[in-house]
Protein backbone atom coordinates (compact mmCIF):
# COMPACT_ATOMS: atom_id res chain seq x y z
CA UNK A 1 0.12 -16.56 -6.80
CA UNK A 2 1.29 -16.85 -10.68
CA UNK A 3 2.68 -14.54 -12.75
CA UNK A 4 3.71 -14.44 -15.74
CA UNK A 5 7.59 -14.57 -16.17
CA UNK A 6 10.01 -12.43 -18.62
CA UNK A 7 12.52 -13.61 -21.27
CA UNK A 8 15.40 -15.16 -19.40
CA UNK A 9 17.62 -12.19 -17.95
CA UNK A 10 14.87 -9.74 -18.17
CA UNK A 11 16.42 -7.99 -21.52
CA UNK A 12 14.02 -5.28 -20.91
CA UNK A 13 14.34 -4.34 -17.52
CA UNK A 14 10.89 -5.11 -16.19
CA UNK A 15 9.76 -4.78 -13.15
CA UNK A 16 8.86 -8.04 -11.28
CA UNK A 17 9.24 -7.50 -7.49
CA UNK A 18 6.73 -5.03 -6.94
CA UNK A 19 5.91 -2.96 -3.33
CA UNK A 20 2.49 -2.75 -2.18
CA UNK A 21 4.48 -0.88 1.10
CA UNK A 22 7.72 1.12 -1.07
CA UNK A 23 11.12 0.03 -0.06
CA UNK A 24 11.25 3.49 1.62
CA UNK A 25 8.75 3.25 3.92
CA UNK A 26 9.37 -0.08 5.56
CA UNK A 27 13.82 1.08 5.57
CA UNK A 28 12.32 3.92 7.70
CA UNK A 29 11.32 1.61 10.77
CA UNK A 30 14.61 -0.29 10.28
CA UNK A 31 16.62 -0.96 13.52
CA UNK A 32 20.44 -0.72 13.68
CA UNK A 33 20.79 -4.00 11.43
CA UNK A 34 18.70 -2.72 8.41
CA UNK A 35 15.70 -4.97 9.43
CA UNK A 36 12.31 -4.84 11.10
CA UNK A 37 10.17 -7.09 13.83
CA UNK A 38 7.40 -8.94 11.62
CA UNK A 39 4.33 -10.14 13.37
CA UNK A 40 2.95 -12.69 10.56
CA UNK A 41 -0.81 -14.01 10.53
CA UNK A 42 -0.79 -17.42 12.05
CA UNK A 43 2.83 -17.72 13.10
CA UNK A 44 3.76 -17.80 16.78
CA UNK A 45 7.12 -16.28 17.09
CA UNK A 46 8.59 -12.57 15.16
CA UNK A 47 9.88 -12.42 12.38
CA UNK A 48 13.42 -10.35 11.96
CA UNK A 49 13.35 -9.49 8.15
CA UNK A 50 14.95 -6.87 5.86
CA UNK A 51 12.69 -4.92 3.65
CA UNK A 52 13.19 -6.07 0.27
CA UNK A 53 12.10 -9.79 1.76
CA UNK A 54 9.57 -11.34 0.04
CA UNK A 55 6.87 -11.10 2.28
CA UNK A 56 6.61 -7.24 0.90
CA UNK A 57 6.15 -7.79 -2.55
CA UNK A 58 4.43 -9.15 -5.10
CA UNK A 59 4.80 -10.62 -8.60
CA UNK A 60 3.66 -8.52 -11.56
CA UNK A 61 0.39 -7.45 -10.02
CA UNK A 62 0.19 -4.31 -12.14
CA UNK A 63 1.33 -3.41 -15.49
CA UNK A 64 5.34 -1.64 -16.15
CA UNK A 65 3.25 1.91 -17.07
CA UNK A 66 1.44 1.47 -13.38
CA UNK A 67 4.90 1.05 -11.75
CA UNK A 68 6.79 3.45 -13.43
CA UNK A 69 4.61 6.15 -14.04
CA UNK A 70 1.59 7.54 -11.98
CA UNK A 71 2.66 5.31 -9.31
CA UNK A 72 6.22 6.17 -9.04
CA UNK A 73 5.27 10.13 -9.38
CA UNK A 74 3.19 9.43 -6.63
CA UNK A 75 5.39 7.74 -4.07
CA UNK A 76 8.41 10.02 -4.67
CA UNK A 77 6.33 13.01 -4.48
CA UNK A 78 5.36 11.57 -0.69
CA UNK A 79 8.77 10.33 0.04
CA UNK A 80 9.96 14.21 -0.77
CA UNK A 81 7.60 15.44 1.75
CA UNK A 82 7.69 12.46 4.41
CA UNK A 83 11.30 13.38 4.65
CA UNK A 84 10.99 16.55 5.42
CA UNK A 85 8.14 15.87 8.17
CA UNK A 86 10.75 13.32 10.10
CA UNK A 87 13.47 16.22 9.87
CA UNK A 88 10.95 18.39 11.30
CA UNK A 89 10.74 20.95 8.78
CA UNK A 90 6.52 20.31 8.00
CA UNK A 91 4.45 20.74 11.35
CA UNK A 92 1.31 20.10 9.84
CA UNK A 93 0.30 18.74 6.44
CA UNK A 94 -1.77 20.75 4.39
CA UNK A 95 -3.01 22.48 0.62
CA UNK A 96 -0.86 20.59 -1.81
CA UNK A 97 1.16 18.98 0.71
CA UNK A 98 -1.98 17.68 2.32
CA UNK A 99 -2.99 16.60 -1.77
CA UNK A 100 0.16 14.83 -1.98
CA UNK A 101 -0.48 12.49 1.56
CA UNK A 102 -4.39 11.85 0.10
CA UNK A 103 -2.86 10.50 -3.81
CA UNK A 104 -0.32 8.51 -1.77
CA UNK A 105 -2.74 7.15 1.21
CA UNK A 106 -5.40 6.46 -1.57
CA UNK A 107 -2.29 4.58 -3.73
CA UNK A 108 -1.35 2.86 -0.82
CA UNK A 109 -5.21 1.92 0.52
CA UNK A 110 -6.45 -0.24 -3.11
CA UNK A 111 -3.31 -1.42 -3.57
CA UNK A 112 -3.13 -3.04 -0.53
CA UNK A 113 -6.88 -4.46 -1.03
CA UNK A 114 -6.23 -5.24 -4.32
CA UNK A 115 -6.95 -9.43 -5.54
CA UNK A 116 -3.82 -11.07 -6.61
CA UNK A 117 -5.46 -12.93 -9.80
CA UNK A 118 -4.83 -16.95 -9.46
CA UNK A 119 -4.53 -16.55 -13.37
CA UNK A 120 -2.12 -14.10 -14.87
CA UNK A 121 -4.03 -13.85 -17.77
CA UNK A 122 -7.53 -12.59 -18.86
CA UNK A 123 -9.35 -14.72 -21.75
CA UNK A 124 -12.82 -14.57 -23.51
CA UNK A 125 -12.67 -11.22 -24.62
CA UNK A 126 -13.97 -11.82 -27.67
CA UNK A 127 -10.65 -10.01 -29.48
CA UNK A 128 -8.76 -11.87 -31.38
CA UNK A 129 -4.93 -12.37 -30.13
CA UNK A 130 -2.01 -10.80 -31.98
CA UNK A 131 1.11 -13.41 -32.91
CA UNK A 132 3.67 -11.08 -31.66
CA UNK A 133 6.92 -12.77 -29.79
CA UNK A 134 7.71 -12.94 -26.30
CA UNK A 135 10.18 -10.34 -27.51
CA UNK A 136 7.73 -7.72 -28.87
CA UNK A 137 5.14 -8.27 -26.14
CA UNK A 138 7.97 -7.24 -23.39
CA UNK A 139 9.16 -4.08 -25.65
CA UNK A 140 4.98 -3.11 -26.14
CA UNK A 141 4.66 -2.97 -22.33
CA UNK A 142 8.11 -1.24 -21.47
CA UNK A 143 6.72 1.47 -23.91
CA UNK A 144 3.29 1.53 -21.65
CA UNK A 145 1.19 -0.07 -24.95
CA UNK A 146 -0.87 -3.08 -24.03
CA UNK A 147 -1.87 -6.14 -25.59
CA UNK A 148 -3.99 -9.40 -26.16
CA UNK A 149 -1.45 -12.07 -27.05
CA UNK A 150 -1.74 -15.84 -27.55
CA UNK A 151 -2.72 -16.69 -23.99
CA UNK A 152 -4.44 -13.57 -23.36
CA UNK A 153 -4.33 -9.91 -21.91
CA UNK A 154 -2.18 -9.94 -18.85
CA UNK A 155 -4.17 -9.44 -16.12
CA UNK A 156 -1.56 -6.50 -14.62
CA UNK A 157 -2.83 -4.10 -17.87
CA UNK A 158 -6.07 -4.26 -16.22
CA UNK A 159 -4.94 -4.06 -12.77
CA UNK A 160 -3.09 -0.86 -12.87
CA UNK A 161 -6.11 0.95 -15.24
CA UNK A 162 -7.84 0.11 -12.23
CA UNK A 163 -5.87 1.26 -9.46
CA UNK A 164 -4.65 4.39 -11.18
CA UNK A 165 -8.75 4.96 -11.41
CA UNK A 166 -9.81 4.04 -7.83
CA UNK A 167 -6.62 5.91 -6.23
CA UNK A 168 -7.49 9.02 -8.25
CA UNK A 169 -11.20 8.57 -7.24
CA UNK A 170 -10.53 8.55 -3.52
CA UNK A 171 -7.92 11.06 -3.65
CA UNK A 172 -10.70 13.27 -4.84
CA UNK A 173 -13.22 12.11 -1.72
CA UNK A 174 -10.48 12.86 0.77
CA UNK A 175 -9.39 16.59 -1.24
CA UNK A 176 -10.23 18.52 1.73
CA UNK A 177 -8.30 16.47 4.55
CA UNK A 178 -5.56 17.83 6.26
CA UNK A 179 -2.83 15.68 8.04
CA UNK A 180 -1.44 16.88 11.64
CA UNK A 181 2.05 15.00 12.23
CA UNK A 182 1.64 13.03 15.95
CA UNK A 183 4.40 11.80 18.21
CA UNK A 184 4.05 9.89 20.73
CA UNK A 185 5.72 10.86 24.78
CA UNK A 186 6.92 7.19 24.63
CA UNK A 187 7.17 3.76 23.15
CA UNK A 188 6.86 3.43 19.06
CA UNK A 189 4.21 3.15 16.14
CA UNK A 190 3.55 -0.40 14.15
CA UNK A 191 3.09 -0.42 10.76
CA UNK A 192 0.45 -2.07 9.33
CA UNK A 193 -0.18 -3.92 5.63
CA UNK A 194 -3.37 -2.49 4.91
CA UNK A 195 -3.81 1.08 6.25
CA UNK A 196 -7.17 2.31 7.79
CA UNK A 197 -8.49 4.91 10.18
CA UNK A 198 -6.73 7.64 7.92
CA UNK A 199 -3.43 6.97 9.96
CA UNK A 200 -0.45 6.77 8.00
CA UNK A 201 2.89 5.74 10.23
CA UNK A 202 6.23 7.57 8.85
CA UNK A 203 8.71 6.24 11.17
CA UNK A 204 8.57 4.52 14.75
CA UNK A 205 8.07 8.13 16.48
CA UNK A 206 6.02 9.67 13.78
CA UNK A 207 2.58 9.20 12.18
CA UNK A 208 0.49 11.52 10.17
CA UNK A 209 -3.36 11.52 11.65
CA UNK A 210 -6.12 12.81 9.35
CA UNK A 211 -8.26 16.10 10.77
CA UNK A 212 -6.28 16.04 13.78
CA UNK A 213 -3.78 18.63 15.53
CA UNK A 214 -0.18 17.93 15.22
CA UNK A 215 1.59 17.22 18.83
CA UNK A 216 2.68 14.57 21.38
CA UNK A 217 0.01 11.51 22.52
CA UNK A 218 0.53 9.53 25.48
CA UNK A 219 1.43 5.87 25.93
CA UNK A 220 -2.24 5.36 26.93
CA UNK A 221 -3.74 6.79 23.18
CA UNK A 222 -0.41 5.29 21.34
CA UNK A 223 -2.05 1.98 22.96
CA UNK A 224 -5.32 2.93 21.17
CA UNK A 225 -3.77 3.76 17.51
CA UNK A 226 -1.45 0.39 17.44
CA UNK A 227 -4.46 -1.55 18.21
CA UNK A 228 -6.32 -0.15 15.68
CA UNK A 229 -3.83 -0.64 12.91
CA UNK A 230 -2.80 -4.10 14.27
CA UNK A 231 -6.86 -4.99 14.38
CA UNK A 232 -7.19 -3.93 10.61
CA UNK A 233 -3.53 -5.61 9.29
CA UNK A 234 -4.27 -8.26 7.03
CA UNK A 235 -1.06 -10.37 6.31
CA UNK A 236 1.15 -8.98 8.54
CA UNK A 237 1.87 -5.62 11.00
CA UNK A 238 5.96 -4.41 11.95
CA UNK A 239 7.71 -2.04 13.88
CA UNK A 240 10.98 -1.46 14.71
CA UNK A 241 11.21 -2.87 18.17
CA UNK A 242 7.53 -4.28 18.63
CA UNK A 243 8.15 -4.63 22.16
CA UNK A 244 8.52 -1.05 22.62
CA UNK A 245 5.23 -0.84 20.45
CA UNK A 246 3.24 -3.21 21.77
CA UNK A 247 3.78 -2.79 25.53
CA UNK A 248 0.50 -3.20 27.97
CA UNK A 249 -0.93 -3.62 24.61
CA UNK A 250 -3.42 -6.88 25.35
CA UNK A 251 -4.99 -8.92 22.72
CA UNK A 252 -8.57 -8.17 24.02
CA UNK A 253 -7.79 -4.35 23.02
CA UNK A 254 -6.93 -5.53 19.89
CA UNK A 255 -9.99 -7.36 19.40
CA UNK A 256 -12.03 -4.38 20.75
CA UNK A 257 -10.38 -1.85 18.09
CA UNK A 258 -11.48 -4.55 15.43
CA UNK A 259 -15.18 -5.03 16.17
CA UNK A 260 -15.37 -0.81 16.62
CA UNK A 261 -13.58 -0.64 13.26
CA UNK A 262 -15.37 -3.24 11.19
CA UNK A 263 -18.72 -1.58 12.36
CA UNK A 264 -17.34 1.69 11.22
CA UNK A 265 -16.44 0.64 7.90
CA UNK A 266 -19.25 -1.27 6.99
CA UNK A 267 -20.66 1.53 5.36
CA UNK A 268 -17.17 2.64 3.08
CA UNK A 269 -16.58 -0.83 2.37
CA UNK A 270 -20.26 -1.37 0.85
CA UNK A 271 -18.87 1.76 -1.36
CA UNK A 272 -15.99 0.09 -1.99
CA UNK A 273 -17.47 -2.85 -3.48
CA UNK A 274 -19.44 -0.61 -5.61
CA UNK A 275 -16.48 1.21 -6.95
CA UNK A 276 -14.58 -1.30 -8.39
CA UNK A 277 -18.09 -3.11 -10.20
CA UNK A 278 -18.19 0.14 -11.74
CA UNK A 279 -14.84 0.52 -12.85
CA UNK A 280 -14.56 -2.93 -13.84
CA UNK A 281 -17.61 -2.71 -15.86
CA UNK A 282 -16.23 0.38 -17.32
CA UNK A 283 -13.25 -1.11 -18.64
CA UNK A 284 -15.15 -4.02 -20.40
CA UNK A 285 -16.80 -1.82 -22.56
């Protein structure tokens, strides 16, 4: 994917590694050496990687007022409260705490969906393009002001008008969810790259289940939530020890969890689609 690159040395601080999955989140199912197993699309063999690898980020996707800003207030809010569930002090999530897992879930959900643009830049806009330096352009978006320069309006300005529009649109859908916190008797959650099923893994022993009570699941439904997950990851799925999350898990339960999902879906994803014509048409006006 391109992106467009600072000034040399990044005078202005910008961000450029960005987290679909925070930093947080992924440190959380680190083992003993800081790192995580990695099952990767198309690669036989794990993958032992720390969590600021690359395979977690990507390049200027959305704009520096996205990232620092109703994103940011966002994730710390949730990383506030997911602390306190793995210390044990929430037992089940809900009024504002429960608001705070739906603005992060719905963050988390388009952000992971959202097209990395082959171009970095958006032309034909019929505007004509200001002649300020590389310089200028950098200080306009570290102040959250965008622009149309000479090669066009950086696709990320549009990006994160989006995202901050679809997250708060689906946080509104899912208002009146409530979040029980699940552990399982044995073996250890995955994480996946695109979340689904309202499931939303903390840490290996903890995941936060939409409209469900909180409490302890046996290996036998732990089987059925890590095939779900792993049947709707995209890129990639971890865990912490995947062998302790993945045991009697076969790949024909996998592939069972997928075709029950997918025809699930269909229906939200149709809606989906819908969404982001409208907001896209919405911002072209």
């Amino acid at each position: 994917m391109k992106y467009e690159k600072t000034q040399p040395g990044n005078p202005h601080r910008l961000t450029v590694n960005q987290h679909v999955l925070p930093v947080r989140c992924i440190e959380r199912f680190a083992g003993s050496d800081g790192c995580v197993d990695v099952c990767v699309a198309n690669r036989p063999n794990l993958l032992r990687l720390a969590p600021q690898n690359g395979l977690f980020r990507t390049k200027r996707t959305w704009d520096e007022k996205a990232e620092r800003h109703f994103m940011k207030r966002i994730e710390d809010k949730f990383q506030e409260l997911a602390d306190k569930i793995v210390n044990g002090e929430v037992q089940i999530v809900e009024g504002s705490e429960a608001t705070t897992v739906n603005l992060y879930f719905a963050l988390w959900y388009h952000r992971s969906r959202y097209p990395r643009p082959d171009d970095p830049f958006v032309r034909n806009m019929d505007v004509t393009p200001n002649d300020l330096t590389k310089d200028q352009r950098e200080k306009l978006e570290k102040n959250g002001v965008g622009y149309y320069g000479p090669e066009g309006m950086p696709a990320r300005f549009i990006a994160g008008a989006q995202l901050q529009i679809l997250t708060g649109r689906m946080a509104h859908h899912i208002r009146d969810l409530t979040w029980g916190v699940v552990h399982p008797l044995e073996g250890e959650f995955v994480m996946p790259d695109i979340p689904s099923h309202k499931l939303l893994p903390i840490d290996p022993t903890t995941c936060l289940a939409a409209s469900h009570p909180s409490g302890h699941i046996p290996r036998e439904n732990l089987r059925e939530v890590n095939a779900a997950l792993i049947a709707m990851s995209c890129r990639y799925y971890f865990a912490r020890d995947m062998r302790a999350a993945c045991h009697g898990l076969t790949r024909d339960a996998v592939k069972r969890a997928g075709e029950k999902t997918m025809a699930e879906l269909s229906a939200l994803n149709s809606q989906e689609v819908t969404e982001r014509r409208v907001v896209g048409r919405r911002l072209a006006d």
